[in-house]
N, C-alpha and C. Protein backbone atom coordinates (compact mmCIF):
# COMPACT_ATOMS: atom_id res chain seq x y z
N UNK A 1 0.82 -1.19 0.00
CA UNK A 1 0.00 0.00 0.00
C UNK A 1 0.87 1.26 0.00
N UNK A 2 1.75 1.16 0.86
CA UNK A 2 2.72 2.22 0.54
C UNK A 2 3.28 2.23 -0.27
N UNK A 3 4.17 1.52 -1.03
CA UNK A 3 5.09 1.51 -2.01
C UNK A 3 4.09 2.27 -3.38
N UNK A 4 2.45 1.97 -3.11
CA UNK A 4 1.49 2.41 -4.41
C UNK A 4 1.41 3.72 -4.08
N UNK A 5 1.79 4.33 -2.95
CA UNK A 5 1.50 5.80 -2.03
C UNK A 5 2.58 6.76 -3.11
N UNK A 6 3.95 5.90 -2.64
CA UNK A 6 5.02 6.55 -2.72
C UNK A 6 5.19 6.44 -4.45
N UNK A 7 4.88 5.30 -5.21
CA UNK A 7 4.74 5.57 -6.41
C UNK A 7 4.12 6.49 -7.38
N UNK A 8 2.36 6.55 -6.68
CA UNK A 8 1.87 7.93 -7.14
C UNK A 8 2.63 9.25 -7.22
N UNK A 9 2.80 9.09 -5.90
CA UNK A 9 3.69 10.78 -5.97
C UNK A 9 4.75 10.65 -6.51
N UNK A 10 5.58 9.47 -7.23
CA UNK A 10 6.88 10.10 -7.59
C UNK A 10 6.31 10.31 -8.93
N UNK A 11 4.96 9.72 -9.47
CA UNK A 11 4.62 10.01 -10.97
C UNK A 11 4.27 11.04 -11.00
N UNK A 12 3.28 11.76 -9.99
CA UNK A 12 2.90 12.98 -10.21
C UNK A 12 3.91 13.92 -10.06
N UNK A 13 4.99 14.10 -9.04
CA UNK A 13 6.16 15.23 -9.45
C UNK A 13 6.71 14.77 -10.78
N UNK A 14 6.61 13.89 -11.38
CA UNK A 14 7.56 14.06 -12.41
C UNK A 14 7.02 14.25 -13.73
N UNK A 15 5.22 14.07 -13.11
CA UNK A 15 4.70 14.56 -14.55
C UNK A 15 4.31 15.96 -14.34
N UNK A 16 4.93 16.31 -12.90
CA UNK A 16 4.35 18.24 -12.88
C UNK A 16 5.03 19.04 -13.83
N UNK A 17 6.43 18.91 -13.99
CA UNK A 17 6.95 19.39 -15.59
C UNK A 17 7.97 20.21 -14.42
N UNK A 18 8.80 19.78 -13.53
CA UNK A 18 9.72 20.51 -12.67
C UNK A 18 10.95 20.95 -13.54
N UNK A 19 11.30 22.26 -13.81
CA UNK A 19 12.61 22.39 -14.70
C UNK A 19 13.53 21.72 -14.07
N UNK A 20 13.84 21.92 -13.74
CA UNK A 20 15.70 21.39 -12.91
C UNK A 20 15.44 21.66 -11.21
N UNK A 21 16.40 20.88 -10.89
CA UNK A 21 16.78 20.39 -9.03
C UNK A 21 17.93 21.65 -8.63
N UNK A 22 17.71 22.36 -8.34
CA UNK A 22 19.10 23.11 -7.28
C UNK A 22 20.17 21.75 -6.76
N UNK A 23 21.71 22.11 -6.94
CA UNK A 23 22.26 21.30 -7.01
C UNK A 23 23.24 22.28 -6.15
N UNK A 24 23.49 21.91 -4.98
CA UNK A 24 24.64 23.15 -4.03
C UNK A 24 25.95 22.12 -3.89
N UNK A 25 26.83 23.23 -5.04
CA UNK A 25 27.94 22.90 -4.55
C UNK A 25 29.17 22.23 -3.63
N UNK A 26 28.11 22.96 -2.44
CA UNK A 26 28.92 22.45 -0.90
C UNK A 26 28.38 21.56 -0.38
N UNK A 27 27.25 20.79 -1.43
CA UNK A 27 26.55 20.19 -0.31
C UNK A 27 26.66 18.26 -1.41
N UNK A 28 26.63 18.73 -3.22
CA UNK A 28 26.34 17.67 -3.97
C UNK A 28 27.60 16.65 -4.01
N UNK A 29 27.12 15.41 -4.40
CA UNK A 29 28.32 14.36 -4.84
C UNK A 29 28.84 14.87 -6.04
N UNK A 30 29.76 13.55 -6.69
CA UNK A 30 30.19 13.92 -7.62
C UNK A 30 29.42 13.47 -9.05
N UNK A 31 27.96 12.72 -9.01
CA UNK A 31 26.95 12.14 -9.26
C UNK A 31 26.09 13.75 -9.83
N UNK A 32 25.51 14.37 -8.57
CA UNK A 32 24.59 15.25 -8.39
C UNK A 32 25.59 16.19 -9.41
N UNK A 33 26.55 16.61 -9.05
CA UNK A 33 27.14 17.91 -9.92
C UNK A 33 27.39 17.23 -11.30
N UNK A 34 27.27 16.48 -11.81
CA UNK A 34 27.70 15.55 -13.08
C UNK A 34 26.11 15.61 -13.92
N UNK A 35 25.34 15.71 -13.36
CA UNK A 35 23.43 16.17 -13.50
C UNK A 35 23.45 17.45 -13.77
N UNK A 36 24.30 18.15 -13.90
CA UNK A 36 23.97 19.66 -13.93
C UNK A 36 24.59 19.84 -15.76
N UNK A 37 23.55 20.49 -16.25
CA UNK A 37 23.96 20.86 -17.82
C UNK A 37 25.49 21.75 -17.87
N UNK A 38 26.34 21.22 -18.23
CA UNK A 38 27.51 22.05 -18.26
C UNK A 38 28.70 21.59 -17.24
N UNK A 39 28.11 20.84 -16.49
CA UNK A 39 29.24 20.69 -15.70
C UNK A 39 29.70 18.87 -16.22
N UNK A 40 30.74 19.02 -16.65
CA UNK A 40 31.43 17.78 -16.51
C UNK A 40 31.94 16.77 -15.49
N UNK A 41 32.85 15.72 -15.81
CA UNK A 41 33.59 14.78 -14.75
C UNK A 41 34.47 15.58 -14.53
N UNK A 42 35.53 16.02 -15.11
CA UNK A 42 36.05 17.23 -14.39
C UNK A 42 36.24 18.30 -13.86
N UNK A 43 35.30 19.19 -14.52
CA UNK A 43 34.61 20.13 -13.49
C UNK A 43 33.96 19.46 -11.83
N UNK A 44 33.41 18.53 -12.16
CA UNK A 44 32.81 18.12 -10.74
C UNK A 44 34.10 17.87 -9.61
N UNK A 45 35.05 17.43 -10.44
CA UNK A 45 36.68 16.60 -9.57
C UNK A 45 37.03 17.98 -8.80
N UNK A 46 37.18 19.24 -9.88
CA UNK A 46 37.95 19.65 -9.75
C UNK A 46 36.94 20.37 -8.60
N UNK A 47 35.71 20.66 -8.62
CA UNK A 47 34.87 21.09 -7.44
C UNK A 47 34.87 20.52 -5.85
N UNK A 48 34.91 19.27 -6.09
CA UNK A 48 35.13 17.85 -5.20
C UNK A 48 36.66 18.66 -4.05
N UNK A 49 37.63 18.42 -5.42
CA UNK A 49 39.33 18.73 -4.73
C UNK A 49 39.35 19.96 -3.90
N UNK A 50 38.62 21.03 -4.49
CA UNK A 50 38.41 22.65 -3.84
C UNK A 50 38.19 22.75 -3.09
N UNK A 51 36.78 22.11 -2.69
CA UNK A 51 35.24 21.97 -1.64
C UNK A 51 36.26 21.00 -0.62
N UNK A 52 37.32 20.08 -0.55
CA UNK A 52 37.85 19.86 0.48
C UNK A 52 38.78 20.47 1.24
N UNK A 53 39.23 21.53 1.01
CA UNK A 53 40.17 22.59 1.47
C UNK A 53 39.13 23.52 2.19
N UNK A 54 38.06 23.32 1.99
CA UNK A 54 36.94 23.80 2.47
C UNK A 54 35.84 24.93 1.67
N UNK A 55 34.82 24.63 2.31
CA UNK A 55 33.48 25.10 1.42
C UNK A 55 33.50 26.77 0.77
N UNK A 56 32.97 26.63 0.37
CA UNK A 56 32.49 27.88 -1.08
C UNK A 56 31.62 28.40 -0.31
N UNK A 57 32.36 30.38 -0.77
CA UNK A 57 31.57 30.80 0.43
C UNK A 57 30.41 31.61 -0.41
N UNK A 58 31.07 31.99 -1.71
CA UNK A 58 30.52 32.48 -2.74
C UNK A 58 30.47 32.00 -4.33
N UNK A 59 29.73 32.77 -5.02
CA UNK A 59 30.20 32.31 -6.66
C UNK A 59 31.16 33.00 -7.39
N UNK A 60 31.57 34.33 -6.17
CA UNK A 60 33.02 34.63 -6.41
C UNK A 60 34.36 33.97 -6.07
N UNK A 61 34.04 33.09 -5.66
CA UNK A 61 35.08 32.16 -4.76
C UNK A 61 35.33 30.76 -5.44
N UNK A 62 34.00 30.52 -5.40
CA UNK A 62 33.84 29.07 -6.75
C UNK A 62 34.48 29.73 -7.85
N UNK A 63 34.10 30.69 -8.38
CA UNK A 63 34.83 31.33 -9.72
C UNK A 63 36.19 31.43 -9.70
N UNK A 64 36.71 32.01 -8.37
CA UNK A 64 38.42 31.92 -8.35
C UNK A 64 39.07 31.19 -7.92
N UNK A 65 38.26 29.63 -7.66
CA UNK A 65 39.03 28.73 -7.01
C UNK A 65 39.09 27.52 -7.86
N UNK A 66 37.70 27.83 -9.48
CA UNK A 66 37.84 26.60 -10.16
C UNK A 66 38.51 27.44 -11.31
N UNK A 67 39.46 26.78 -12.11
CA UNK A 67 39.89 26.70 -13.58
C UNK A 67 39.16 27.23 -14.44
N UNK A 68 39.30 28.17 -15.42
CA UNK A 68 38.36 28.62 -16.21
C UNK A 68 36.52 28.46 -16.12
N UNK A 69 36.35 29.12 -15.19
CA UNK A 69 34.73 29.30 -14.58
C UNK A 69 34.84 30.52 -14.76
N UNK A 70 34.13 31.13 -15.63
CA UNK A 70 34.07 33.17 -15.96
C UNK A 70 32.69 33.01 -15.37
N UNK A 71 32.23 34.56 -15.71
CA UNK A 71 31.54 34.99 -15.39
C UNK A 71 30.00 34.00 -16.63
N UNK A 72 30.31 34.19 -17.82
CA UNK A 72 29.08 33.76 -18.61
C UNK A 72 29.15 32.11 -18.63
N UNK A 73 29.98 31.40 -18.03
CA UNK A 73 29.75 30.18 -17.97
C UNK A 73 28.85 30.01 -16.49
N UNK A 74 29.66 30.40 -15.38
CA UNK A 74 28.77 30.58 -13.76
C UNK A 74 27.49 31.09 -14.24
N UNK A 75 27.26 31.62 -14.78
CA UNK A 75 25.46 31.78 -14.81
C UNK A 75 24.49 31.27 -15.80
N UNK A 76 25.48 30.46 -16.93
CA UNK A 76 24.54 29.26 -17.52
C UNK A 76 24.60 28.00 -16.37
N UNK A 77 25.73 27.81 -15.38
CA UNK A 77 25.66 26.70 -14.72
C UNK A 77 24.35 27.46 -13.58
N UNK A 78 24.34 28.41 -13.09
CA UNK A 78 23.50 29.12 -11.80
C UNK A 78 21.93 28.60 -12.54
N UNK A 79 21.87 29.01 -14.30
CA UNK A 79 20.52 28.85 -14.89
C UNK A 79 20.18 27.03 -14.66
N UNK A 80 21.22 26.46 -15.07
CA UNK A 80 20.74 25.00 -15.58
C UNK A 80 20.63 24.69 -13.01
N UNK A 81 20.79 25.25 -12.74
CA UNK A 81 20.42 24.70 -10.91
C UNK A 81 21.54 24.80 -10.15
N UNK A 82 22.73 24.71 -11.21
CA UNK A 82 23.97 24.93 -9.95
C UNK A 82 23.83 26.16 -8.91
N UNK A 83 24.01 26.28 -7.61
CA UNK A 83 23.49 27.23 -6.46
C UNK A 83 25.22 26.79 -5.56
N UNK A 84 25.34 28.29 -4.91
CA UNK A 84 26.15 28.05 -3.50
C UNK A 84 25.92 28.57 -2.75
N UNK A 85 25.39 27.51 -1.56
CA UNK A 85 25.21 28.04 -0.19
C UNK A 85 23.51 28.67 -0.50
N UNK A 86 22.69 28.02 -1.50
CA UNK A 86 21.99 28.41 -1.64
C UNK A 86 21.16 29.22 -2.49
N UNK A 87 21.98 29.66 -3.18
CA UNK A 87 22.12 31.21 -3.97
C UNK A 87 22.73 30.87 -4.99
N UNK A 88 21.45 31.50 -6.35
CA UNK A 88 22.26 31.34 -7.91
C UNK A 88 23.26 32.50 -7.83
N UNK A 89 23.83 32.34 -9.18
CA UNK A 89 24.49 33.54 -9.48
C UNK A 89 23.53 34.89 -9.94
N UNK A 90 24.05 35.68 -9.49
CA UNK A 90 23.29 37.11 -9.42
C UNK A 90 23.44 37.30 -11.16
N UNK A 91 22.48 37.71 -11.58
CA UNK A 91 22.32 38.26 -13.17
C UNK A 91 22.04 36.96 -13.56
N UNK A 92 21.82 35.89 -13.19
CA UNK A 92 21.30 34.55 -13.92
C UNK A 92 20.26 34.83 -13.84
N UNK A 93 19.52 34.10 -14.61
CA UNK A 93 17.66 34.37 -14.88
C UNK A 93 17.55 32.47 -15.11
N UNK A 94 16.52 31.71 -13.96
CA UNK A 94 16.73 30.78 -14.01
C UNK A 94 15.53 30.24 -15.69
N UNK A 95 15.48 29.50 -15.92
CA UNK A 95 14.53 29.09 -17.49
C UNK A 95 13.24 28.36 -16.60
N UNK A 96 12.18 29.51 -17.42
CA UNK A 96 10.72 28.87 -17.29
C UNK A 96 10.69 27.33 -16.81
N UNK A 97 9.44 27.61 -16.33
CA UNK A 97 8.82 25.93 -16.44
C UNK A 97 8.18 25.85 -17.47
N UNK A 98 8.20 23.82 -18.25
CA UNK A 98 7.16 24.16 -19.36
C UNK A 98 5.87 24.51 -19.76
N UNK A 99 5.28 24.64 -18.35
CA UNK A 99 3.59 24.76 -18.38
C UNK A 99 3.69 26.35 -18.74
N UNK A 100 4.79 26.84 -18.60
CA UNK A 100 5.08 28.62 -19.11
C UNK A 100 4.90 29.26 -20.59
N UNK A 101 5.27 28.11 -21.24
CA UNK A 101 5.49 27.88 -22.91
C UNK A 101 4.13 27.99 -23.55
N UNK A 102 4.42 28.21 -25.12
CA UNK A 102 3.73 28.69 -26.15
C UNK A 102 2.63 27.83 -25.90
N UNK A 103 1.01 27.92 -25.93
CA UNK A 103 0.16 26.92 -26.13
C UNK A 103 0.53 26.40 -27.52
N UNK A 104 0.48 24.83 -28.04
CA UNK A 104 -0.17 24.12 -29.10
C UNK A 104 -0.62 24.68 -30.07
N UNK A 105 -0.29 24.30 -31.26
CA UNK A 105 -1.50 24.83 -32.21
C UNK A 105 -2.51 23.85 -32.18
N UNK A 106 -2.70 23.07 -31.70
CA UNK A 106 -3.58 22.04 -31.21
C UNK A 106 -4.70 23.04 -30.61
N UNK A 107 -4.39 23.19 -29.65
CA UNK A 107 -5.12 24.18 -28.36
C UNK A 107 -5.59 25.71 -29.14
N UNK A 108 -4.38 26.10 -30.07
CA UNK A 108 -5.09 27.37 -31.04
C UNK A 108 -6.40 26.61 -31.52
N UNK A 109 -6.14 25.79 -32.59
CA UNK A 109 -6.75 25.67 -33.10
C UNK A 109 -8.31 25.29 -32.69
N UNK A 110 -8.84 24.53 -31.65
CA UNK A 110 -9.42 24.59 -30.91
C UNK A 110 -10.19 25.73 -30.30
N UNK A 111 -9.40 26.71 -29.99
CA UNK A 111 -10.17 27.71 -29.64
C UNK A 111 -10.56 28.76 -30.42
N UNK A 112 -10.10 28.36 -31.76
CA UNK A 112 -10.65 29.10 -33.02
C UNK A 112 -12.29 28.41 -33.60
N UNK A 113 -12.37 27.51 -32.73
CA UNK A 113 -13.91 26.72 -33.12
C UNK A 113 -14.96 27.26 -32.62
């Protein structure tokens, strides 16, 4: 009975149309940061090696502590969920959900009847 509980709901979040998971830096494996659009196996290593010298206090800090991380790459990673300490990168604009998007011409068309 539960397992049918816990099944419903994992169908219904996943048919709610959720863009992307926040993925914190200080907090993800090397799994979770490897899920993030843009970030690679080595980007994640090299996040991994950093984050053990100790945690990211900012995305100015992540920026000067990983290897070529600028400014317009940190805020396609901030868009696709990467977060530190909570917090995208400032001037990122995270991407709609799809229920946000163009109706169908299905649905036009329809309401042209």
């Amino acid at each position: 009975m539960i397992k049918n509980l816990m099944l419903a709901v994992a169908a219904l979040v996943a048919s709610a149309g959720f863009a992307f998971a926040q993925v914190d830096v200080n907090k993800a494996d090397a799994a979770a940061l490897d899920g993030v659009k843009g970030v690679g196996p080595s980007m994640s290593k090299a996040i991994l090696d950093e984050r053990a010298k100790g945690e990211f206090k900012d995305w100015a800090d992540l920026q000067g502590r990983i290897k070529g991380l600028g400014d317009k790459k940190a805020a396609k990673l901030s868009e696709a969920g990467l977060v530190v300490n909570g917090k995208g990168k400032e001037g990122a604009v995270a991407k709609p959900a799809a229920k946000d998007a163009k109706p169908s011409q299905t649905a036009d068309a329809k309401a042209a009847m």
